[in-house]
C-alpha atoms as a PDB file:
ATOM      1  CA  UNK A   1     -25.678 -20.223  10.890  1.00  0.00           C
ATOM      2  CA  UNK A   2     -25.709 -17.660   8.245  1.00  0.00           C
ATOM      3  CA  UNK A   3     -23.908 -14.941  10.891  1.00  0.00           C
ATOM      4  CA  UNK A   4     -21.228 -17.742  11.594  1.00  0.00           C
ATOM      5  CA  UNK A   5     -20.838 -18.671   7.870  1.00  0.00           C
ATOM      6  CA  UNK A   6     -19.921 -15.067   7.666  1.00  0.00           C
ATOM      7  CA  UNK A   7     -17.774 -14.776  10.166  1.00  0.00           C
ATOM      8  CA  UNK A   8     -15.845 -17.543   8.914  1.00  0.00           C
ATOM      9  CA  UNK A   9     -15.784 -15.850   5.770  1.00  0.00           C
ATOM     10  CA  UNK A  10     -14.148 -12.642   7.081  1.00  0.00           C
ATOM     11  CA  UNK A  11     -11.483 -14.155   9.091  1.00  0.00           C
ATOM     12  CA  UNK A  12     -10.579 -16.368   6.244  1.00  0.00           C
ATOM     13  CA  UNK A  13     -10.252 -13.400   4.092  1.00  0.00           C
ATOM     14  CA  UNK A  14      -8.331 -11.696   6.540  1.00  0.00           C
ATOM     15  CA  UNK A  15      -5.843 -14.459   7.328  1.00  0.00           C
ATOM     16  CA  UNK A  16      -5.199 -14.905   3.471  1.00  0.00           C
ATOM     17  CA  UNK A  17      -4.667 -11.400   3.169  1.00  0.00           C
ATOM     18  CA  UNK A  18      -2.185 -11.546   5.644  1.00  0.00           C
ATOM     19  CA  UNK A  19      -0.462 -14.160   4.330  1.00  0.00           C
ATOM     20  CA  UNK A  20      -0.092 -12.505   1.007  1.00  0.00           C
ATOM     21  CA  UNK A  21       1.190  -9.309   2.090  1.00  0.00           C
ATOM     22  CA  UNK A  22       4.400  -7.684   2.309  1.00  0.00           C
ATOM     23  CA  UNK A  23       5.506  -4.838   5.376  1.00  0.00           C
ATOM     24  CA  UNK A  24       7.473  -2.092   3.633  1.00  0.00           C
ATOM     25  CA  UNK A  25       8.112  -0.400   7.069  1.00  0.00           C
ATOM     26  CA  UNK A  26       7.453   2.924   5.090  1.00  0.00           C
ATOM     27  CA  UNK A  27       8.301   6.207   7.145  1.00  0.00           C
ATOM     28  CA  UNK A  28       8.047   9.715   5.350  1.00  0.00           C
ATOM     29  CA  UNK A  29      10.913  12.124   5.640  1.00  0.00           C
ATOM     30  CA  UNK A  30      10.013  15.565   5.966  1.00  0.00           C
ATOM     31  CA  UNK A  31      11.480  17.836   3.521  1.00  0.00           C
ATOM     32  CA  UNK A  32       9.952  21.115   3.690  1.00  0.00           C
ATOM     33  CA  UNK A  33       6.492  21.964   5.566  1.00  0.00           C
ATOM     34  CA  UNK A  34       4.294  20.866   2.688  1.00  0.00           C
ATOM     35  CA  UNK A  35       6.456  18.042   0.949  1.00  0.00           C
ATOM     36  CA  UNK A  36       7.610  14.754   2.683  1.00  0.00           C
ATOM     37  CA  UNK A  37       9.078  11.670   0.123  1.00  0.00           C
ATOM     38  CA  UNK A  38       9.305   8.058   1.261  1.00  0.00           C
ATOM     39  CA  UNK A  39      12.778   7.310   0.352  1.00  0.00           C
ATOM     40  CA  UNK A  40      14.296   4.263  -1.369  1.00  0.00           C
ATOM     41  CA  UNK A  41      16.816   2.260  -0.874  1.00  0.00           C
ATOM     42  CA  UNK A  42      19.961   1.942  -3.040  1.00  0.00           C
ATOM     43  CA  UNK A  43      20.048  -1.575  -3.566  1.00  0.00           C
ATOM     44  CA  UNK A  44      19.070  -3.737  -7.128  1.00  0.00           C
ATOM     45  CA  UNK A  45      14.940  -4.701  -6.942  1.00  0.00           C
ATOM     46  CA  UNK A  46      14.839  -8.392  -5.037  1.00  0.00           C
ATOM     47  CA  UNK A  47      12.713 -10.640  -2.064  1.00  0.00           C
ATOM     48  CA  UNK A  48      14.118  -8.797   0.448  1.00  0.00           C
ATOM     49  CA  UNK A  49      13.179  -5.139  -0.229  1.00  0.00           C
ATOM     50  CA  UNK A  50      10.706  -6.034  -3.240  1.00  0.00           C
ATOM     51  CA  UNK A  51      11.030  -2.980  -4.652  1.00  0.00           C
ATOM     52  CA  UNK A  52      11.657  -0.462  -2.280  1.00  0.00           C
ATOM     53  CA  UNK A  53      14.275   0.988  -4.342  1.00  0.00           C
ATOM     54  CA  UNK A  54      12.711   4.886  -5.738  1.00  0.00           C
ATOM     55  CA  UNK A  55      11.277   7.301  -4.233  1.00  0.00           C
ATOM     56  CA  UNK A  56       7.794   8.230  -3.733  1.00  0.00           C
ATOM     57  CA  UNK A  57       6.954  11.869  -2.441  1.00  0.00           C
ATOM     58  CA  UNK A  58       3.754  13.512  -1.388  1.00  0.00           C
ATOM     59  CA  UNK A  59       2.456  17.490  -1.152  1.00  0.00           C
ATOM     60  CA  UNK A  60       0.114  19.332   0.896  1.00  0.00           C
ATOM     61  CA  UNK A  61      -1.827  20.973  -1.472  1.00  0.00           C
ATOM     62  CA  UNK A  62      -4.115  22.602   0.477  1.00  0.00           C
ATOM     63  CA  UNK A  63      -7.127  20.357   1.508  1.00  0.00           C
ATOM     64  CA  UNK A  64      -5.595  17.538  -0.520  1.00  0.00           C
ATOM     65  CA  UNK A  65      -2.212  15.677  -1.860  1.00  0.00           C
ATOM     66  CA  UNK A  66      -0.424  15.052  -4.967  1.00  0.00           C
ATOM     67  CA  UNK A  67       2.211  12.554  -5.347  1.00  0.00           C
ATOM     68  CA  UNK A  68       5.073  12.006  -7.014  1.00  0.00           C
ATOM     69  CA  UNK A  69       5.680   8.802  -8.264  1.00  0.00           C
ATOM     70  CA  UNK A  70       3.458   6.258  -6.947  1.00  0.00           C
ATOM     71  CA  UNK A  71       5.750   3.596  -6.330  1.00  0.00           C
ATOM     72  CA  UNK A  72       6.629  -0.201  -7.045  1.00  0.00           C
ATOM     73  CA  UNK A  73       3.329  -2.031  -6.190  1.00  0.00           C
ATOM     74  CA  UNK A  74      -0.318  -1.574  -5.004  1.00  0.00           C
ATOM     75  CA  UNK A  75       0.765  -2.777  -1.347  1.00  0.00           C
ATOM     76  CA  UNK A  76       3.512  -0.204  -1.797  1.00  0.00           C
ATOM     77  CA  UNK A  77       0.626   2.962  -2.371  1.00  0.00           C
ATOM     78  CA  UNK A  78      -1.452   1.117  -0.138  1.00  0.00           C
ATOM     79  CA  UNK A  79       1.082   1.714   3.165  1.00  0.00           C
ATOM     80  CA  UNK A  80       2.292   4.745   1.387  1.00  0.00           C
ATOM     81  CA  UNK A  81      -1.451   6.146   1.776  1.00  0.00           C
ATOM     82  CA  UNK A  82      -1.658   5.265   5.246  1.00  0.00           C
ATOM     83  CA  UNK A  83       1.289   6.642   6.634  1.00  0.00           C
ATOM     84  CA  UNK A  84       0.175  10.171   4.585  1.00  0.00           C
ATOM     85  CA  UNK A  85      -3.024  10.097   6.283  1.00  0.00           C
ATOM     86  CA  UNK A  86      -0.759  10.171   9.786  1.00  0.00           C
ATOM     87  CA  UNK A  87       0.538  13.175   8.883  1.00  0.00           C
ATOM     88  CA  UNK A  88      -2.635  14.608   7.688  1.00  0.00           C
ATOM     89  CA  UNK A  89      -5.731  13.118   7.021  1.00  0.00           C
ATOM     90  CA  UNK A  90      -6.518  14.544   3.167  1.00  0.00           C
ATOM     91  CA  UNK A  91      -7.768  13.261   0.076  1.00  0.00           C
ATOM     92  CA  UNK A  92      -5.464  11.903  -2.585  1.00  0.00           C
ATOM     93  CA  UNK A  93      -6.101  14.376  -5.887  1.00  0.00           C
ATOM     94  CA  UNK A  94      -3.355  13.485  -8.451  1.00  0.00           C
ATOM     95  CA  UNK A  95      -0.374  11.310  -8.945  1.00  0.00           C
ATOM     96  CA  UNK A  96       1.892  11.973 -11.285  1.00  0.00           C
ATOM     97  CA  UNK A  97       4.092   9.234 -13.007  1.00  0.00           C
ATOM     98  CA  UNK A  98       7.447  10.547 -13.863  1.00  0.00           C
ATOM     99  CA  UNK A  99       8.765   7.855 -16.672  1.00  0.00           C
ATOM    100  CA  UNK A 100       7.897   4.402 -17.395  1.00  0.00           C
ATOM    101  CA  UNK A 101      10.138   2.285 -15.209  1.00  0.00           C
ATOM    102  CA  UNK A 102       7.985   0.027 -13.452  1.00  0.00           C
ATOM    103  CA  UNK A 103       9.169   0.621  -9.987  1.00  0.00           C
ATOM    104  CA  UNK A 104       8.053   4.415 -10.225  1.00  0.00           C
ATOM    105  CA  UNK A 105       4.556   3.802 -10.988  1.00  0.00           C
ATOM    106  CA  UNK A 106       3.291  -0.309 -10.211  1.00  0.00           C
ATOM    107  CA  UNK A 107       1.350   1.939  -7.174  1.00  0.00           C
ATOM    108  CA  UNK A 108      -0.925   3.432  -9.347  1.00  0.00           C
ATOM    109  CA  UNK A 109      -3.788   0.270  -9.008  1.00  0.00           C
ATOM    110  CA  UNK A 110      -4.362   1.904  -5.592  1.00  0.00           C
ATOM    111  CA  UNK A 111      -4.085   5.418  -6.224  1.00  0.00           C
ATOM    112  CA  UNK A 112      -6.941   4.675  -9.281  1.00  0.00           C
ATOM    113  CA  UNK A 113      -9.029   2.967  -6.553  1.00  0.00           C
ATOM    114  CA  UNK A 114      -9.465   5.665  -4.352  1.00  0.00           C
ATOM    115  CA  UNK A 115     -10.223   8.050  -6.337  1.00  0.00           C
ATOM    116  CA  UNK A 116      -6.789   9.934  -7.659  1.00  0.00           C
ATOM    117  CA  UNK A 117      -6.188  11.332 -11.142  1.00  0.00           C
ATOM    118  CA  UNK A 118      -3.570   9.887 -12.705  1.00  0.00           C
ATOM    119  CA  UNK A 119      -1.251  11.455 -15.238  1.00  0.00           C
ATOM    120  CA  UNK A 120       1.982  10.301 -16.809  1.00  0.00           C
ATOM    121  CA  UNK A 121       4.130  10.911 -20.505  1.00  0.00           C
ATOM    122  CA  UNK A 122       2.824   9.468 -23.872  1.00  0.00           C
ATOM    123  CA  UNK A 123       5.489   7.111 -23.568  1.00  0.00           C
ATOM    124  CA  UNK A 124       3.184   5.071 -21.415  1.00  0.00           C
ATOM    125  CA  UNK A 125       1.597   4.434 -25.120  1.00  0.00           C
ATOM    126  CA  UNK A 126       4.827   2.358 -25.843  1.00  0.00           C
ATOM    127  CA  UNK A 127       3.637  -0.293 -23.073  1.00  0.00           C
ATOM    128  CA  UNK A 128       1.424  -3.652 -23.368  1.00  0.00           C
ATOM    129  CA  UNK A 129      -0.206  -4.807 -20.627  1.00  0.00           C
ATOM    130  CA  UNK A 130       0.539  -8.261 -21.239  1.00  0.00           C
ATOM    131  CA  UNK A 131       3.940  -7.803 -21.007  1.00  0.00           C
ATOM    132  CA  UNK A 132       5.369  -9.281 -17.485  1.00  0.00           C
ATOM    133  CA  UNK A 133       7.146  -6.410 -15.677  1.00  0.00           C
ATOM    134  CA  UNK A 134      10.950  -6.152 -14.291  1.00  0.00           C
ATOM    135  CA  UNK A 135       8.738  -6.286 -10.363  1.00  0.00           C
ATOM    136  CA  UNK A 136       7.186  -9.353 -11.399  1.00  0.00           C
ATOM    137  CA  UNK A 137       9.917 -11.714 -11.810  1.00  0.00           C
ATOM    138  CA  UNK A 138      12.050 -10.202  -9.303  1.00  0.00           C
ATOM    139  CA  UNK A 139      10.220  -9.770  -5.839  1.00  0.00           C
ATOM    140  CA  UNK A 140       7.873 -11.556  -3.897  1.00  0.00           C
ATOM    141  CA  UNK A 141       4.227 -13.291  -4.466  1.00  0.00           C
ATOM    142  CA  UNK A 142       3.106 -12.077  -1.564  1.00  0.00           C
ATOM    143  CA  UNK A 143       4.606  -8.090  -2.483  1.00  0.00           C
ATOM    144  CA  UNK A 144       2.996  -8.137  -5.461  1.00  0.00           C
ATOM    145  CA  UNK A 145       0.100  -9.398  -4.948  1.00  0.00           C
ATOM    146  CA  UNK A 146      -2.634  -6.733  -5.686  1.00  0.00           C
ATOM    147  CA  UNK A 147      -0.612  -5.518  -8.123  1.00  0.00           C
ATOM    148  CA  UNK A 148      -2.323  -4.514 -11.481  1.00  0.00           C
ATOM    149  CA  UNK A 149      -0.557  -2.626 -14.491  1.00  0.00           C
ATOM    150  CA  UNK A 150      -2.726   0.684 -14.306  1.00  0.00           C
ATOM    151  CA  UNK A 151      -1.649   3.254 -16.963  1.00  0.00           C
ATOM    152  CA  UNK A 152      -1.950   6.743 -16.058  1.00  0.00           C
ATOM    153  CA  UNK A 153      -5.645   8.504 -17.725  1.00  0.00           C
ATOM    154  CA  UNK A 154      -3.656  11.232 -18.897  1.00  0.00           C
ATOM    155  CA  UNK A 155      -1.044  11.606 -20.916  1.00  0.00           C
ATOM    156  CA  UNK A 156       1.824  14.132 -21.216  1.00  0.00           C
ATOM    157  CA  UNK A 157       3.743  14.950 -24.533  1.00  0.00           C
ATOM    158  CA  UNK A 158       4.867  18.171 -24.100  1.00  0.00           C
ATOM    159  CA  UNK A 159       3.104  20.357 -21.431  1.00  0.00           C
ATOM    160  CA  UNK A 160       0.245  20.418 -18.708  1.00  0.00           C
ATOM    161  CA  UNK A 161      -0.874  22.650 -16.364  1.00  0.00           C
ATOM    162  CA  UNK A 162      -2.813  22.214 -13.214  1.00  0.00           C
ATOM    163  CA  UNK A 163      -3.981  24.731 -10.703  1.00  0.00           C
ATOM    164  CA  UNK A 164      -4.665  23.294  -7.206  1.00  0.00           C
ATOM    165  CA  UNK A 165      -6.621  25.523  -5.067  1.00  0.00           C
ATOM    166  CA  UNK A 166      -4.793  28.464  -6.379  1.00  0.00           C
ATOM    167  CA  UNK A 167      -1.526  26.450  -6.411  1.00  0.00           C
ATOM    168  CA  UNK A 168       0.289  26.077 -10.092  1.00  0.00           C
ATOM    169  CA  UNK A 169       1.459  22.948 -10.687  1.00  0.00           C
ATOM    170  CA  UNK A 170       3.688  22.650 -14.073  1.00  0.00           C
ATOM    171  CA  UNK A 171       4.276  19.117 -15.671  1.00  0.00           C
ATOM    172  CA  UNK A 172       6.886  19.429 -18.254  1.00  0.00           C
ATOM    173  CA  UNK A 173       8.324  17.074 -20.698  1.00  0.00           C
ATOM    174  CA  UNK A 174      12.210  17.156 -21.373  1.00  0.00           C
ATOM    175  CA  UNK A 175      11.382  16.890 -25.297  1.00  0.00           C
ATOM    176  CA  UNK A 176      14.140  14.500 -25.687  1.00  0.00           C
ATOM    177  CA  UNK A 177      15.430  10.924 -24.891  1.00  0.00           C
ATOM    178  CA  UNK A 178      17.171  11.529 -21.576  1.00  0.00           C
ATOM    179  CA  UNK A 179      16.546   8.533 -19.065  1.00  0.00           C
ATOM    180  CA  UNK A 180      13.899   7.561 -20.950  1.00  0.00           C
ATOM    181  CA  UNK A 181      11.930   7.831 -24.234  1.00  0.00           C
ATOM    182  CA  UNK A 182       9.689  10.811 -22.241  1.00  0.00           C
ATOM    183  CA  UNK A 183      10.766  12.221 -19.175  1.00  0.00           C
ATOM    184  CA  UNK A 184       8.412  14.748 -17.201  1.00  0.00           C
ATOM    185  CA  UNK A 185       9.756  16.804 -14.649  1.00  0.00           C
ATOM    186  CA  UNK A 186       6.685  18.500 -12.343  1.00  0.00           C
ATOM    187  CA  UNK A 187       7.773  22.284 -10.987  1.00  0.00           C
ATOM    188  CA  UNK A 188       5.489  23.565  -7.969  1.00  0.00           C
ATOM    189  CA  UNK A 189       6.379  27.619  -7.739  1.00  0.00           C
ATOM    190  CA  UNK A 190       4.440  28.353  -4.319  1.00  0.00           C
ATOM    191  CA  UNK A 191       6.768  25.095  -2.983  1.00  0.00           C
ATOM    192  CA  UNK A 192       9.900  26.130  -4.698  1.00  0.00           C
ATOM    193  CA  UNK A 193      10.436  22.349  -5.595  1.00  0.00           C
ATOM    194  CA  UNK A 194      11.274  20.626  -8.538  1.00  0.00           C
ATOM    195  CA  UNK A 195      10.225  16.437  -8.785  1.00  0.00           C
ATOM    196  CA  UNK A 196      13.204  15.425 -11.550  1.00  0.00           C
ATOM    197  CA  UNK A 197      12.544  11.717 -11.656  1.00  0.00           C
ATOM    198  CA  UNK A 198      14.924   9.792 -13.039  1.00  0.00           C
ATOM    199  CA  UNK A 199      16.527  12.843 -14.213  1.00  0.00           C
ATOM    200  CA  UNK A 200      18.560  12.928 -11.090  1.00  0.00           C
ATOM    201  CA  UNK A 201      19.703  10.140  -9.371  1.00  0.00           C
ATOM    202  CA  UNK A 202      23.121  10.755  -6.552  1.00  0.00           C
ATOM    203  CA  UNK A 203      24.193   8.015  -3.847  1.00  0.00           C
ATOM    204  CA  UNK A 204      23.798   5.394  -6.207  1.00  0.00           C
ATOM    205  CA  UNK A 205      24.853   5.230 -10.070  1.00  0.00           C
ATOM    206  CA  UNK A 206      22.255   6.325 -12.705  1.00  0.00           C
ATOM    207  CA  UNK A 207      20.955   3.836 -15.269  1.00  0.00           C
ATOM    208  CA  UNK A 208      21.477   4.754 -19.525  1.00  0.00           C
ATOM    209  CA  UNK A 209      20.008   1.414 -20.710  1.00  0.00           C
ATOM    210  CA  UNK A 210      17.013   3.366 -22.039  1.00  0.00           C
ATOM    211  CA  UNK A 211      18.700   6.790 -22.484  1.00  0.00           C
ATOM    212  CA  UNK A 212      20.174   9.133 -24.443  1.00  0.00           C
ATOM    213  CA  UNK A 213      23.267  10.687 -22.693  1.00  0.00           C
ATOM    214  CA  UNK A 214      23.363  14.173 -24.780  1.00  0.00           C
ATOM    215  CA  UNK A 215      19.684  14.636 -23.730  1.00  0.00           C
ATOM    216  CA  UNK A 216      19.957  13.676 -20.023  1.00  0.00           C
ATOM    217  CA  UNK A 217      22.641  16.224 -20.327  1.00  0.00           C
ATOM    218  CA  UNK A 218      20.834  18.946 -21.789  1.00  0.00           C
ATOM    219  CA  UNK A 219      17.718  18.524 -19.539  1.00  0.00           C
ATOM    220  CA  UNK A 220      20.074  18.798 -16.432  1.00  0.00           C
ATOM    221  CA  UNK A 221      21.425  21.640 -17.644  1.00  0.00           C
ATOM    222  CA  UNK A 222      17.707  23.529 -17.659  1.00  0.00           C
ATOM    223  CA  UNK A 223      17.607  21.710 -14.295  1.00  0.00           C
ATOM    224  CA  UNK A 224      20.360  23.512 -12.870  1.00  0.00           C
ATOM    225  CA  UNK A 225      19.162  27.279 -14.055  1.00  0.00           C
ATOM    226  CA  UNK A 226      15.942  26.613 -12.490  1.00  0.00           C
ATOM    227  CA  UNK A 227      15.512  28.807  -9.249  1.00  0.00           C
ATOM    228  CA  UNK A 228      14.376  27.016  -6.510  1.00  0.00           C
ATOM    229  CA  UNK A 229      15.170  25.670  -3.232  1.00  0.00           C
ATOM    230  CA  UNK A 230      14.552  21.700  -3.720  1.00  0.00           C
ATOM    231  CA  UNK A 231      15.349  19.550  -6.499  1.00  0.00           C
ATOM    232  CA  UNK A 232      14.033  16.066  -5.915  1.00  0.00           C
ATOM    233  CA  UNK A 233      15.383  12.876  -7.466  1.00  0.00           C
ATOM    234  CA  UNK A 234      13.629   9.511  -8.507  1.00  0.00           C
ATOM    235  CA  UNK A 235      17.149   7.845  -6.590  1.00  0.00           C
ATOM    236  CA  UNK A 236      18.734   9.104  -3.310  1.00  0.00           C
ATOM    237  CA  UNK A 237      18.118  11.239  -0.640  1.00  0.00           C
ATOM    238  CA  UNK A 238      19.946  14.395  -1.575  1.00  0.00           C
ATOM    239  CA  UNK A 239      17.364  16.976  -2.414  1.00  0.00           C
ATOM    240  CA  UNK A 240      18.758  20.248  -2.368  1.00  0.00           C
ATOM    241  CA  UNK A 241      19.911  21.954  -5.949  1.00  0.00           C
ATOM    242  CA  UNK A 242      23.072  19.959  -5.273  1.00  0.00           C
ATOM    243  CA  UNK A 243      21.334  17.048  -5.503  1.00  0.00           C
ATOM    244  CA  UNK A 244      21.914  16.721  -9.664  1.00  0.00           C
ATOM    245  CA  UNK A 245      25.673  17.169  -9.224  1.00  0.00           C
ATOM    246  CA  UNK A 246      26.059  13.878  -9.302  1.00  0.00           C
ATOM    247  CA  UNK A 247      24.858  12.418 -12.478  1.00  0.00           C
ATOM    248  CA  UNK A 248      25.597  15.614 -14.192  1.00  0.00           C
ATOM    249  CA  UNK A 249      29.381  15.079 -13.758  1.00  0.00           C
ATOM    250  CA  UNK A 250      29.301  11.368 -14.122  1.00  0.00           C
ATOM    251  CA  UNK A 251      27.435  11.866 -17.541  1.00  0.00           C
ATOM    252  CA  UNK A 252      29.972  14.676 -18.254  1.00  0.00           C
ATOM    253  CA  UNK A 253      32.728  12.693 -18.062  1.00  0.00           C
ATOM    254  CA  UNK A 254      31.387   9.922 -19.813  1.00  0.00           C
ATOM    255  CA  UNK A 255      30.471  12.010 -22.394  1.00  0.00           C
ATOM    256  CA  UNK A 256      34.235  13.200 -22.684  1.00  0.00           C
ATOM    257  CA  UNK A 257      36.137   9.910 -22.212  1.00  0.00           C
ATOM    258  CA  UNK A 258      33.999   8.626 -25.133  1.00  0.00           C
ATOM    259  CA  UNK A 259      34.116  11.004 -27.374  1.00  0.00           C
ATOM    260  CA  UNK A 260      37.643  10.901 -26.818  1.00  0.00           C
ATOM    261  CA  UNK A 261      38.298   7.480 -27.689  1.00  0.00           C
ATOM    262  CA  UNK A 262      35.597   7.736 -31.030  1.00  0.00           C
ATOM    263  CA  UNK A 263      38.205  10.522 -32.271  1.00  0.00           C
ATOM    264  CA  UNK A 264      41.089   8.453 -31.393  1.00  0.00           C
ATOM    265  CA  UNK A 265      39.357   5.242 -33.332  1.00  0.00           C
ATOM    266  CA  UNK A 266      39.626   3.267 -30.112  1.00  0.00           C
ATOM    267  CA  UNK A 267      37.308  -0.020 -31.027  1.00  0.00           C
ATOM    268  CA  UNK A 268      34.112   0.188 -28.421  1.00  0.00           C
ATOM    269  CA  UNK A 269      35.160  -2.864 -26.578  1.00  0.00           C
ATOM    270  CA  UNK A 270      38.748  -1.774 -25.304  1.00  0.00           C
ATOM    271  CA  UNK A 271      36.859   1.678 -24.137  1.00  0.00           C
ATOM    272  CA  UNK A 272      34.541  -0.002 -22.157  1.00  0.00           C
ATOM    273  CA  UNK A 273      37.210  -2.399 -20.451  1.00  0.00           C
ATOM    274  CA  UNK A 274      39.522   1.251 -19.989  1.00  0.00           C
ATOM    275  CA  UNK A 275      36.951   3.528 -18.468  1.00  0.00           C
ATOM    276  CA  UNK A 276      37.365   1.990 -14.656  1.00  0.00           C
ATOM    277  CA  UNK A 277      35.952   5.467 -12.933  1.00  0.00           C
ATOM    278  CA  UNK A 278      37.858   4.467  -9.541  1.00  0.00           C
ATOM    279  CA  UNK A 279      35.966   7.554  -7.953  1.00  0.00           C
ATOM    280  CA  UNK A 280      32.742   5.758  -8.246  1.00  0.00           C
ATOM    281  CA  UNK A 281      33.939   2.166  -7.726  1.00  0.00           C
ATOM    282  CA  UNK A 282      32.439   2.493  -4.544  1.00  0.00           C
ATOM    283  CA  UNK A 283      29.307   3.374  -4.937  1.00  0.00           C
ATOM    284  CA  UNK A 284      25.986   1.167  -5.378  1.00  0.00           C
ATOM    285  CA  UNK A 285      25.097  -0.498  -8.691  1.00  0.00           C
ATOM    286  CA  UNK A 286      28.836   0.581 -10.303  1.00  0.00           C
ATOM    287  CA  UNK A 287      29.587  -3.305 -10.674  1.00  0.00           C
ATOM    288  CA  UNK A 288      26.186  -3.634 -12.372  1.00  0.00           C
ATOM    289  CA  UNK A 289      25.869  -1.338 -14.732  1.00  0.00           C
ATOM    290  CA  UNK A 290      28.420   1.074 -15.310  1.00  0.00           C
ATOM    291  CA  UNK A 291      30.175  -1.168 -18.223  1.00  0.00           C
ATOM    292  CA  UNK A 292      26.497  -0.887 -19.616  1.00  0.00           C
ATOM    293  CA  UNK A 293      26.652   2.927 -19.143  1.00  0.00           C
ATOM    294  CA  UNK A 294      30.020   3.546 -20.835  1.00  0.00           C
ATOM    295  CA  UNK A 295      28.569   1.008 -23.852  1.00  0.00           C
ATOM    296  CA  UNK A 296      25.372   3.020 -24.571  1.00  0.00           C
ATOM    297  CA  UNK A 297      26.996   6.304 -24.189  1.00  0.00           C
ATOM    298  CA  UNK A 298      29.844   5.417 -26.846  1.00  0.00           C
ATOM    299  CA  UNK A 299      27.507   3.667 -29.202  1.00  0.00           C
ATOM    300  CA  UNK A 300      24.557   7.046 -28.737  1.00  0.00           C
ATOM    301  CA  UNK A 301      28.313   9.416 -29.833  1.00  0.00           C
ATOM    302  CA  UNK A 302      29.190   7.433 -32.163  1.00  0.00           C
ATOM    303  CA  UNK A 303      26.011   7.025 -34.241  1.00  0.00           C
ATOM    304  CA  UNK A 304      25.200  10.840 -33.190  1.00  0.00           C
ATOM    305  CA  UNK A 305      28.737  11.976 -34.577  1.00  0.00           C
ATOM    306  CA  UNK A 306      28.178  10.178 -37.912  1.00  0.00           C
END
């Protein structure tokens, strides 16, 4: 009886796991020998891709990986971690959180569980626990299910420096408000790679609701002196040094239109209905928040220029 009752036990645990789970189809793209990302999709957080929408990248280093970002829920990590261990079957050492937007780093439950170090910016120091996350009212039960808010265990200000079996590894903070309050940026020489975050997004417009658009400006422009072969963004699958093109010269000539119009005295709410951008009409997420872009980057020039 007691073999049976277990049984029983098992296979009910198994069908409700089932039930309250969520296929994210995840396939990594190879980008170089030793890095491969999982990339998102450009399309708003919702029940049908339940926050597939950033990207997630791993590196060989050595006998074991580090990842970048660890994605926007435990199942998330969870398939992300299996479909690493088909392309090599290592340990998970470190993941990295680039910024504080919850569908970079929801993953990091997981990661915790199996044993990874986890390290983010201070700005993690800003968030509550109790407070119910963007993910959480905007996908599915069954995605998020699993899903704890695990903080990274160590924090990033300025600076840190890791050495993986001989490998540097250089997490750096932008020192300003750029996309966020804190955004890190990790640089791997031996993999001539830089992980930008949501420092660089391109096939899909970037997001200022959080930013400041002179400091995303100014860390791009370290960005772009930077010799190396990859630049990786938190958005899009452009990952060559090209790759920050585009929100440079979107920022850019944001930046110009507004300061424009502050010099002119044109009131905030006839700029925003004037800037139209018809070159990026097109693209995903203009309808949803470039009005919301143009608004925070006037208001940021105009309180900056005072």
């Amino acid at each position: 009886m007691k073999n049976y009752a277990l049984k029983s036990f098992l296979l009910s645990s198994l069908l409700v796991n089932s039930l309250l789970s969520f296929d994210y189809k995840l396939q990594p793209t190879k980008v170089s020998s030793d890095i491969d990302c999982f990339f998102g999709k450009a399309e708003m957080m919702d029940e049908h891709n339940n926050g597939n929408m950033s990207n997630s990248c791993f590196v060989r280093m050595g006998s074991g990986y580090l990842v970048i970002d660890s994605g926007p829920t435990y199942q998330y990590a969870q398939q992300a971690y299996s479909a690493m261990q088909k392309v090599d079957k290592l340990s998970l050492l470190y993941v990295i959180d680039t910024h504080i937007h919850d569908d970079h780093w929801l993953g990091n439950g997981y990661y915790k569980e199996i044993g990874a170090t986890i390290i983010g910016p201070d700005s993690f120091k800003e968030l509550s626990k109790s407070e119910i996350t963007r993910m959480q009212t905007r996908i599915s039960k069954e995605a998020f299910a699993g899903t704890k808010q695990e903080f990274p265990s160590s924090y990033v200000s300025d600076a840190k420096e890791l050495t993986i079996e001989g490998k540097k590894v250089y997490i750096k903070s932008v020192n300003n408000k750029a996309h966020t309050s804190n955004d890190l940026y990790v640089y791997i020489p031996s993999k001539s790679v830089v992980f930008a975050g949501d420092l660089v997004f391109n096939e899909r417009l970037p997001s200022l609701r959080d930013g400041n658009i002179n400091g995303w400006i100014e860390a791009l422009k370290h960005l772009k002196k930077m010799k190396v072969h990859y630049i990786i963004g938190g958005h899009g699958k452009l990952v060559t040094k090209a790759s920050l093109a585009y929100t440079y010269e979107y920022l850019l000539k944001i930046k110009k239109a507004a300061l424009h119009a502050i010099e002119e005295g044109e009131e905030i709410g006839d700029f925003v209905n004037a800037l139209v951008m018809p070159e990026y009409k097109q693209d995903p997420f203009y309808d949803a928040i470039h009005r919301q872009n143009v608004e925070q980057a006037y208001r940021t020039l105009e309180w900056e220029s005072e």
